[in-house]
PDB file of N, CA and C in Angstrom:
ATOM      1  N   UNK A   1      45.340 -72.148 -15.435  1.00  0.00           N
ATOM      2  CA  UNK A   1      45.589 -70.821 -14.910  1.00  0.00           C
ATOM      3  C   UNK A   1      46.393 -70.965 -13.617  1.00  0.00           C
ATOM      4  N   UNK A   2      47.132 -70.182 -13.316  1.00  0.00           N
ATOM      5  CA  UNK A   2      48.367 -70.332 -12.216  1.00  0.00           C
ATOM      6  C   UNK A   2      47.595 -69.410 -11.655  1.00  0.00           C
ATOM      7  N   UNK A   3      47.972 -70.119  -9.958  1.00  0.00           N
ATOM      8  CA  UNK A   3      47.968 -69.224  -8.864  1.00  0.00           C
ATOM      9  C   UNK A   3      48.045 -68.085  -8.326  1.00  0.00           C
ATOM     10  N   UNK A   4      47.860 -67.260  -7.810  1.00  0.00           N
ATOM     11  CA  UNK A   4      48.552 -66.336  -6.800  1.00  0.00           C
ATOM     12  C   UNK A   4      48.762 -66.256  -5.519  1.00  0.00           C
ATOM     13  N   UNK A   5      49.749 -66.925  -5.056  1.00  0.00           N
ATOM     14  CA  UNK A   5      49.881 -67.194  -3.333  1.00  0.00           C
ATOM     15  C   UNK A   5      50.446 -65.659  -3.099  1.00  0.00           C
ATOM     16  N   UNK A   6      50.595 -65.044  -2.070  1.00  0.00           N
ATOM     17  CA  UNK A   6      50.712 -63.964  -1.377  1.00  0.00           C
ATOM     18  C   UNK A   6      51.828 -64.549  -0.164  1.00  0.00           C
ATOM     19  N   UNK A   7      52.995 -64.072   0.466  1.00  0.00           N
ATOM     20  CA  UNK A   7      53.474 -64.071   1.434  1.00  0.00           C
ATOM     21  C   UNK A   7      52.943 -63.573   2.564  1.00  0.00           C
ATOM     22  N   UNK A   8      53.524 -64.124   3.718  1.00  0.00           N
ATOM     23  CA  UNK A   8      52.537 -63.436   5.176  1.00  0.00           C
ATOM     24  C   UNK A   8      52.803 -62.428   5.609  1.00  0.00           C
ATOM     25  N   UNK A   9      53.856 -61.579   4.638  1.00  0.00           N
ATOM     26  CA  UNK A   9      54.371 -59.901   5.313  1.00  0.00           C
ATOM     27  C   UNK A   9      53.128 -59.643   4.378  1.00  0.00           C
ATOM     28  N   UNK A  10      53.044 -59.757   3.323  1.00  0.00           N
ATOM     29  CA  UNK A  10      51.897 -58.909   2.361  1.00  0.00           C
ATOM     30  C   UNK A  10      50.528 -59.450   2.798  1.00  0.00           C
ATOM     31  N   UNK A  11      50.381 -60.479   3.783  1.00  0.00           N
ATOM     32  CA  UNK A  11      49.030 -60.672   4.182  1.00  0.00           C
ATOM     33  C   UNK A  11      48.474 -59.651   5.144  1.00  0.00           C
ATOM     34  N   UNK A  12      50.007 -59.462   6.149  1.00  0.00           N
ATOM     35  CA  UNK A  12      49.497 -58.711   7.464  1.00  0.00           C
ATOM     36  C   UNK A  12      48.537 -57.598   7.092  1.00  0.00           C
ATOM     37  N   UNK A  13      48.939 -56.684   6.179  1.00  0.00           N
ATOM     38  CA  UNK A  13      48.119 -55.339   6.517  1.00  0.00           C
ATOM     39  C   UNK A  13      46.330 -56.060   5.641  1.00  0.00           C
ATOM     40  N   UNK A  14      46.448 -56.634   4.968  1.00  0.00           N
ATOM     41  CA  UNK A  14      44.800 -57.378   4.935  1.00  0.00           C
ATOM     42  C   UNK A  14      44.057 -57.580   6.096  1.00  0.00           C
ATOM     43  N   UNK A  15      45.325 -58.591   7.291  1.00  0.00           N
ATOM     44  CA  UNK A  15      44.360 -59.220   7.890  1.00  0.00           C
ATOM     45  C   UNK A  15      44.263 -58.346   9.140  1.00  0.00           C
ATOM     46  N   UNK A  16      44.863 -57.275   9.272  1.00  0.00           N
ATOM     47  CA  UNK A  16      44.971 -56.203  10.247  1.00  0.00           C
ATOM     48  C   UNK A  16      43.385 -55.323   9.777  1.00  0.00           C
ATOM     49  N   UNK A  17      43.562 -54.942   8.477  1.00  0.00           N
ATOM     50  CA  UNK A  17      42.341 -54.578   8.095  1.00  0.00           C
ATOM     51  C   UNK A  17      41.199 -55.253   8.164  1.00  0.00           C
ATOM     52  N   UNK A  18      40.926 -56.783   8.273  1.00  0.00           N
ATOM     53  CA  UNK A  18      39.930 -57.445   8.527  1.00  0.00           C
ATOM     54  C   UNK A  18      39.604 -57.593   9.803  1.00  0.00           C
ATOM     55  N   UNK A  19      40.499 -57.623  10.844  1.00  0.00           N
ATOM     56  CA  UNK A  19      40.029 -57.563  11.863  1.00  0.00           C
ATOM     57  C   UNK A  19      39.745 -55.944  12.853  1.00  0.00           C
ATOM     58  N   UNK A  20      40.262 -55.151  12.323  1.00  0.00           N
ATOM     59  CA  UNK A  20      39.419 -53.985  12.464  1.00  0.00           C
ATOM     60  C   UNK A  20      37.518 -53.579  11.759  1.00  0.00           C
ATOM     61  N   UNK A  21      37.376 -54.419  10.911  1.00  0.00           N
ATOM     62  CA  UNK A  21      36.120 -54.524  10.198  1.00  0.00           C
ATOM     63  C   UNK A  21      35.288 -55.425  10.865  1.00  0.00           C
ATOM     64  N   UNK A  22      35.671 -55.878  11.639  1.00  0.00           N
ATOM     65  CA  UNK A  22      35.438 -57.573  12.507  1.00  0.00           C
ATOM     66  C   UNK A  22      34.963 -56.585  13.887  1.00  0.00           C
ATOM     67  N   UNK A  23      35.839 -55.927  14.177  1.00  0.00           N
ATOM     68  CA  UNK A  23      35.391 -55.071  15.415  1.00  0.00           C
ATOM     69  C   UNK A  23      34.223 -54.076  15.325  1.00  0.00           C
ATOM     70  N   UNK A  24      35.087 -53.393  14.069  1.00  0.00           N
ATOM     71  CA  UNK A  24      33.274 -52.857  13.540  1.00  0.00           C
ATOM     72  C   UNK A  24      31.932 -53.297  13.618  1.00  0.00           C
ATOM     73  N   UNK A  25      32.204 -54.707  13.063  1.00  0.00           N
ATOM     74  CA  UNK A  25      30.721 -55.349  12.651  1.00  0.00           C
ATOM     75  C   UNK A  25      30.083 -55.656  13.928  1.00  0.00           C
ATOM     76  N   UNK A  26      31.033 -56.119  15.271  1.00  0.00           N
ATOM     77  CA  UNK A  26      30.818 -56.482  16.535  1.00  0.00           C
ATOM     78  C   UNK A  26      29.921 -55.140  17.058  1.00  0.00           C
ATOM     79  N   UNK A  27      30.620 -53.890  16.993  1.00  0.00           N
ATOM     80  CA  UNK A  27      29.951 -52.757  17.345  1.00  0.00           C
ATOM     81  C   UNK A  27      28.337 -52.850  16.148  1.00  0.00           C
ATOM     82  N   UNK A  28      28.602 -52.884  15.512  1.00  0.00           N
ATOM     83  CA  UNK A  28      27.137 -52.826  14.636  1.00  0.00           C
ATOM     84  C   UNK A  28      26.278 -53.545  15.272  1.00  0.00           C
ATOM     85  N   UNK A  29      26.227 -54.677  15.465  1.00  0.00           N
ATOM     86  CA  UNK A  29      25.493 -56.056  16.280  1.00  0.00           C
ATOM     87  C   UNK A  29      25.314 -55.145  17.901  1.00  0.00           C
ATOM     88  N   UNK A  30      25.839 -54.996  18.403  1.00  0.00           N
ATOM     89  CA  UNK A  30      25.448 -54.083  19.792  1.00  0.00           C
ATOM     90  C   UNK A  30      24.656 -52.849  19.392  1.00  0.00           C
ATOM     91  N   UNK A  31      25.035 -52.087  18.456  1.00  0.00           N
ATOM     92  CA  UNK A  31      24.403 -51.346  17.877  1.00  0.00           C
ATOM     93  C   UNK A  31      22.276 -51.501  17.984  1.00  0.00           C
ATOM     94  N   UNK A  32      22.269 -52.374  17.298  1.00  0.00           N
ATOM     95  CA  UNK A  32      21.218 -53.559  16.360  1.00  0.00           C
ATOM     96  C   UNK A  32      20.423 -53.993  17.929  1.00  0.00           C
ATOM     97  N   UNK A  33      21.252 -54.802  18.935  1.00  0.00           N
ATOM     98  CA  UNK A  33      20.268 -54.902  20.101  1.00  0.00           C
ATOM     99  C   UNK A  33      20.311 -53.623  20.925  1.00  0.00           C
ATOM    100  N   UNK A  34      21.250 -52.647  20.715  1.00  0.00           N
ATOM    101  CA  UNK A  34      20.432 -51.844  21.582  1.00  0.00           C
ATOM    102  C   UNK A  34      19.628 -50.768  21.628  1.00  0.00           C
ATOM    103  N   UNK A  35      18.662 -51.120  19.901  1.00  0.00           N
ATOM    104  CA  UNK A  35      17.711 -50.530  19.440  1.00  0.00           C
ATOM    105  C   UNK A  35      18.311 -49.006  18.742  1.00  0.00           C
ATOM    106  N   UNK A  36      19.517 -48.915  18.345  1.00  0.00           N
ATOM    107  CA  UNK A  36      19.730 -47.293  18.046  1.00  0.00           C
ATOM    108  C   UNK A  36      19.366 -47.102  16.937  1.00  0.00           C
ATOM    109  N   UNK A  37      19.742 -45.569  16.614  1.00  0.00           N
ATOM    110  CA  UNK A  37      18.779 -45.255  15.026  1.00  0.00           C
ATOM    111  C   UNK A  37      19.672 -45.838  14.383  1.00  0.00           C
ATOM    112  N   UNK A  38      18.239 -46.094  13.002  1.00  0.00           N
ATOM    113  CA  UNK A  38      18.971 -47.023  11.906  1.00  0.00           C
ATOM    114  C   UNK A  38      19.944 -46.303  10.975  1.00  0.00           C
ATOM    115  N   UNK A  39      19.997 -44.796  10.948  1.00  0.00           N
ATOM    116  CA  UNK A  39      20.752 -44.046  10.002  1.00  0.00           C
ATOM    117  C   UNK A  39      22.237 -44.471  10.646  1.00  0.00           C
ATOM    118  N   UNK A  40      22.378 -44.804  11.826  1.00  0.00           N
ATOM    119  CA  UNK A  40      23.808 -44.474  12.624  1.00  0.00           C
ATOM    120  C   UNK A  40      24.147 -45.836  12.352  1.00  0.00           C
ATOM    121  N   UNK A  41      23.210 -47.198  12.075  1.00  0.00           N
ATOM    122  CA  UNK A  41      23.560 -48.371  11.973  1.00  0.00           C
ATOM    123  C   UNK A  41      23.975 -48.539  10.411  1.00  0.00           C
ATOM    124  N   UNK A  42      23.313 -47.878   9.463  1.00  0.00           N
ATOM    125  CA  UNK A  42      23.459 -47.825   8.304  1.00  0.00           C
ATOM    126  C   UNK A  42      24.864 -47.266   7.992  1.00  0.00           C
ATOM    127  N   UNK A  43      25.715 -46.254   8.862  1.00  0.00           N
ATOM    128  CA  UNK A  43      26.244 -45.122   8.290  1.00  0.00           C
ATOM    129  C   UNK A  43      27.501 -46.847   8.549  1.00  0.00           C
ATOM    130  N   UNK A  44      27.481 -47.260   9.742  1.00  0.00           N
ATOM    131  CA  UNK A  44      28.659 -47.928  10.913  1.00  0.00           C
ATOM    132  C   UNK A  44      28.425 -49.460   9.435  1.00  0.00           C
ATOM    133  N   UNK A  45      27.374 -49.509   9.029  1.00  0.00           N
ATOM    134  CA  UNK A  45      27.933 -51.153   7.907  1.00  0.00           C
ATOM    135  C   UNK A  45      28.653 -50.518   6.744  1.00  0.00           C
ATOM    136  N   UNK A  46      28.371 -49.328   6.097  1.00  0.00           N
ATOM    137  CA  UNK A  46      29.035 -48.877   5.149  1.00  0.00           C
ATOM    138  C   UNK A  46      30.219 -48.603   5.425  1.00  0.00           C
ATOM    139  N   UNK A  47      30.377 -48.149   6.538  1.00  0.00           N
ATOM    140  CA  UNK A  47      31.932 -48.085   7.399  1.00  0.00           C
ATOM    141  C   UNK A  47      32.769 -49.771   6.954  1.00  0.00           C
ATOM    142  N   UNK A  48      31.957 -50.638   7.482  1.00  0.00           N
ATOM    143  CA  UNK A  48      32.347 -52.117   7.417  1.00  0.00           C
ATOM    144  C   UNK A  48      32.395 -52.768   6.084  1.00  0.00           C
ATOM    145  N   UNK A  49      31.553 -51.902   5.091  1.00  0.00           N
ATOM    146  CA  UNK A  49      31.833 -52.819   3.842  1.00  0.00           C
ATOM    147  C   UNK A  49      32.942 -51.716   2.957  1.00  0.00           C
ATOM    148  N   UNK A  50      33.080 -50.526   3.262  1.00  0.00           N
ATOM    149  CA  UNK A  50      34.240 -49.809   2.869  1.00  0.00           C
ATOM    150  C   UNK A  50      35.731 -50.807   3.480  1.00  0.00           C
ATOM    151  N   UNK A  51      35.851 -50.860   4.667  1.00  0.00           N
ATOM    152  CA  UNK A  51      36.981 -51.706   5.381  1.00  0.00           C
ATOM    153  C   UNK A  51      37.116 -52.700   4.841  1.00  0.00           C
ATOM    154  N   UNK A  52      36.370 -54.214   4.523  1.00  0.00           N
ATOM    155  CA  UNK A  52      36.467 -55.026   3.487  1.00  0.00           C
ATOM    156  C   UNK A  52      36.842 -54.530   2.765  1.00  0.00           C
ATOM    157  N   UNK A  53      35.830 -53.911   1.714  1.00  0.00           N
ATOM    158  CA  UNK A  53      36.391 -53.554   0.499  1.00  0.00           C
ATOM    159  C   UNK A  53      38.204 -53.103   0.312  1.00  0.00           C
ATOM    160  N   UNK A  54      38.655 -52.490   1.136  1.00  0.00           N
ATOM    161  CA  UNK A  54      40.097 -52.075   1.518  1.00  0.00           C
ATOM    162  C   UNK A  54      40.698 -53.225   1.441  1.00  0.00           C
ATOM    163  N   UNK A  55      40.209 -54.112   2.134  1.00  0.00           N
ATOM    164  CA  UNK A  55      41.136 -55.624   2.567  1.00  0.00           C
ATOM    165  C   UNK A  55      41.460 -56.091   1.015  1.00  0.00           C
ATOM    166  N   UNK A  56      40.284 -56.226   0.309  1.00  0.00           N
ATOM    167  CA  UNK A  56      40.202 -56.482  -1.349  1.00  0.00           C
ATOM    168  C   UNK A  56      41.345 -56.138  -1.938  1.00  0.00           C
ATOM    169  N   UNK A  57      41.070 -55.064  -1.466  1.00  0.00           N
ATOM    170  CA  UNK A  57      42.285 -54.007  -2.717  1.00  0.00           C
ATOM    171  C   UNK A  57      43.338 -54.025  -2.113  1.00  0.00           C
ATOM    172  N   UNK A  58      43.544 -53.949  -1.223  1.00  0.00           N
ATOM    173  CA  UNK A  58      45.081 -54.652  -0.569  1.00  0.00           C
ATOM    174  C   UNK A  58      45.812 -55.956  -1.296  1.00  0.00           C
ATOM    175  N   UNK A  59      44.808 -56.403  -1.144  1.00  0.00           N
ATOM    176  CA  UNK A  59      45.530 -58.192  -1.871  1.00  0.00           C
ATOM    177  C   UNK A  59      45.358 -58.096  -2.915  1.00  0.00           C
ATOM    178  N   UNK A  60      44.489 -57.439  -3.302  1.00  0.00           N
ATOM    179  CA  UNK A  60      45.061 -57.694  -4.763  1.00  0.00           C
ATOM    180  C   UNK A  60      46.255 -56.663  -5.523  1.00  0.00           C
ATOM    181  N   UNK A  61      46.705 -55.422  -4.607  1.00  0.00           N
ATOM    182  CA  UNK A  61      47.552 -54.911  -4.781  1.00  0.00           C
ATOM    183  C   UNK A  61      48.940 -55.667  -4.859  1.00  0.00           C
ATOM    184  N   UNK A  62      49.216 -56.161  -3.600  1.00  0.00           N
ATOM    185  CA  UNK A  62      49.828 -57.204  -3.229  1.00  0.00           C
ATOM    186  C   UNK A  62      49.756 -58.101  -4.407  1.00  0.00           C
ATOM    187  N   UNK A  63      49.366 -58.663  -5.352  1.00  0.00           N
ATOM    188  CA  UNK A  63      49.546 -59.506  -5.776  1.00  0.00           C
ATOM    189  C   UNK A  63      49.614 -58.900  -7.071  1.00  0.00           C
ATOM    190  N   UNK A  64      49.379 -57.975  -7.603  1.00  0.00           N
ATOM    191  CA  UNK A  64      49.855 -57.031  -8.676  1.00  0.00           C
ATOM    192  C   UNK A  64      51.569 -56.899  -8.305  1.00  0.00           C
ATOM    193  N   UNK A  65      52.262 -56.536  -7.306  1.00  0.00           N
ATOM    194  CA  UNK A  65      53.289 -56.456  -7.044  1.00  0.00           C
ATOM    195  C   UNK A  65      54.110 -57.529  -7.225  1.00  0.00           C
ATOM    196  N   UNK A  66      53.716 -58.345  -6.827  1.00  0.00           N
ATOM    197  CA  UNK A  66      54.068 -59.951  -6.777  1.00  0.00           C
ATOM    198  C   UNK A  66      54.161 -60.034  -8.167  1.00  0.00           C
ATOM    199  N   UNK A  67      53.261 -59.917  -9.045  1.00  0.00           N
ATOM    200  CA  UNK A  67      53.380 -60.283 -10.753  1.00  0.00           C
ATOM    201  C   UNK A  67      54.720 -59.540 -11.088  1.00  0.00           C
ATOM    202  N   UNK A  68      54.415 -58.181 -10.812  1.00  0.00           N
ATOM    203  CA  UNK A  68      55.346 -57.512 -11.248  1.00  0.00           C
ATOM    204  C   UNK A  68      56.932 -58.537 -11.054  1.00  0.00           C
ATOM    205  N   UNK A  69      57.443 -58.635 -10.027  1.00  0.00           N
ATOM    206  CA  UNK A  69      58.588 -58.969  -9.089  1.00  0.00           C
ATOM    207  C   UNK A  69      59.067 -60.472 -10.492  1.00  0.00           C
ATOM    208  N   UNK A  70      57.586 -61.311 -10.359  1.00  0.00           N
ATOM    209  CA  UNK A  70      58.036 -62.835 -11.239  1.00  0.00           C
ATOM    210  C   UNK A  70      56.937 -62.649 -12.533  1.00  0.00           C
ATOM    211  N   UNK A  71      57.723 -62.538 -13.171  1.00  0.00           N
ATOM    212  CA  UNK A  71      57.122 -63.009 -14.943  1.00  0.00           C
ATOM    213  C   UNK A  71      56.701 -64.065 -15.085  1.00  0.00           C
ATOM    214  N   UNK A  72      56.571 -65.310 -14.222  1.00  0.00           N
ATOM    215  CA  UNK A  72      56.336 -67.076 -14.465  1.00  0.00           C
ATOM    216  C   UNK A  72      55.042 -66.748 -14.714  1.00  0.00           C
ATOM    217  N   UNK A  73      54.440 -66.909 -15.809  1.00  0.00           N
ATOM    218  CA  UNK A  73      52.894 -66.892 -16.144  1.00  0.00           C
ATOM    219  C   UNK A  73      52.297 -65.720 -15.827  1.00  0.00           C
ATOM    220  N   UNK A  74      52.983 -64.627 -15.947  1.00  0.00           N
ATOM    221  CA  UNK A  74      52.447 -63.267 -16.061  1.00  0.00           C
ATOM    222  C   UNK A  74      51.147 -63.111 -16.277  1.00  0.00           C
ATOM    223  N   UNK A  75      51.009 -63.387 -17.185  1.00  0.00           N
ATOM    224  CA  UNK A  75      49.590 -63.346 -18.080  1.00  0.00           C
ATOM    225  C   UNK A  75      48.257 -63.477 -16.924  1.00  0.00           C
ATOM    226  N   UNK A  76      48.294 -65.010 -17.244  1.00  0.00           N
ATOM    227  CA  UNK A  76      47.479 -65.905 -15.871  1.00  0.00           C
ATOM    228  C   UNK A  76      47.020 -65.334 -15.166  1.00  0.00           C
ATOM    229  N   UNK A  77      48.306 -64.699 -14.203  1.00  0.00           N
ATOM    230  CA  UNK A  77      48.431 -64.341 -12.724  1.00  0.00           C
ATOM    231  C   UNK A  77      47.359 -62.578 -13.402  1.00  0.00           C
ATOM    232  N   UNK A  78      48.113 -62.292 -14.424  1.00  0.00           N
ATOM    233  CA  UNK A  78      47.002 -60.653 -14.643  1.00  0.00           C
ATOM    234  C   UNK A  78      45.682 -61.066 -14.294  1.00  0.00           C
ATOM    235  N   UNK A  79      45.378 -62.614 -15.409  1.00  0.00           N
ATOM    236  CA  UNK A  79      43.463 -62.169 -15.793  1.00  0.00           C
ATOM    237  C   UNK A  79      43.071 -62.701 -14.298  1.00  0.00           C
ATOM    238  N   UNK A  80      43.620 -63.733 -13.657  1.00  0.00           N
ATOM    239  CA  UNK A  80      43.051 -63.860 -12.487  1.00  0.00           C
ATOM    240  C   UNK A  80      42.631 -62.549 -11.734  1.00  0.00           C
ATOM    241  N   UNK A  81      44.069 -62.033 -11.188  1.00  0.00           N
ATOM    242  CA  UNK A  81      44.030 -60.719 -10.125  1.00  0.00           C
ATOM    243  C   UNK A  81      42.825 -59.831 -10.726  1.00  0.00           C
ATOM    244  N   UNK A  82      42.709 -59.722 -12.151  1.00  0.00           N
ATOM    245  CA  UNK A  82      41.267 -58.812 -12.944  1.00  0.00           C
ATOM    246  C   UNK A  82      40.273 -59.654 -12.536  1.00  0.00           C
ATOM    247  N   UNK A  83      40.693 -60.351 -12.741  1.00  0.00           N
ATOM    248  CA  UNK A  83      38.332 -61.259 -12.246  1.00  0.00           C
ATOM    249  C   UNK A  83      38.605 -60.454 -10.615  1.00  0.00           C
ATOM    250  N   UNK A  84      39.596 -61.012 -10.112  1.00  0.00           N
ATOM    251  CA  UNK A  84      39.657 -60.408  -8.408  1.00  0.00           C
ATOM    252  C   UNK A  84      39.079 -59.342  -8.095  1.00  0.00           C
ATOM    253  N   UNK A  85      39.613 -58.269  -8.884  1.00  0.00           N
ATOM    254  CA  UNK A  85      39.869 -57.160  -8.679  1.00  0.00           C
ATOM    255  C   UNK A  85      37.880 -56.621  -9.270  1.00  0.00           C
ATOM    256  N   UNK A  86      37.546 -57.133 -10.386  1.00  0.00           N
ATOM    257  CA  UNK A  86      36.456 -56.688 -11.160  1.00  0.00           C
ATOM    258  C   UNK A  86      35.121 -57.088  -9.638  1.00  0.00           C
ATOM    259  N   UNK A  87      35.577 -58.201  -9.121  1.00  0.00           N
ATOM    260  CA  UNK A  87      34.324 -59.009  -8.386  1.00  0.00           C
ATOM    261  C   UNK A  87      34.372 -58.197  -6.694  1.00  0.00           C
ATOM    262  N   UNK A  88      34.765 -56.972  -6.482  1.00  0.00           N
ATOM    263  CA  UNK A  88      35.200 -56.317  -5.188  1.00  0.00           C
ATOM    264  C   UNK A  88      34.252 -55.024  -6.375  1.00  0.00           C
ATOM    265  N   UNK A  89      34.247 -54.610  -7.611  1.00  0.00           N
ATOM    266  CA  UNK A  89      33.554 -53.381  -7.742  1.00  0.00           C
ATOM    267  C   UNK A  89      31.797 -53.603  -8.278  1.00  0.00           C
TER     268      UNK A  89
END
């Protein structure tokens, strides 16, 4: 099964999105010691696993595009990006 490498223009908006989720999670953890309600801590991780989840679907968008662009093992590159894509829902 062939690869899917990604270029670093199609990485940026992932890793822009990961590190906004990164800041999130930082606020959650302050959150957590400074005893606040758990509904507001609950609401702020679903916030954080929505943002991941985004990062997911980014790359693998990105790499749907990428197939599109090169036919070299089309196929491959589909069932991979599908396990990808299936293991984020």
């Amino acid at each position: 099964m062939s690869a899917v490498h990604l270029q670093p223009e199609d990485l940026d908006p992932v890793v822009k999105r990961l590190r906004r989720a990164q800041g999130q999670l930082a606020g959650v953890l302050n959150m957590i010691n400074e005893n606040r309600d758990c509904g507001d801590i609950v609401t702020q991780l679903a916030a954080v696993s929505k943002a991941i989840d985004r990062a997911g679907f980014t790359m693998i968008a990105a790499g749907l595009q990428q197939c599109i662009r090169s036919e070299e093992d089309e196929t491959d590159a589909r069932e991979r990006l599908e396990k990808m894509f299936m293991s984020l829902s």
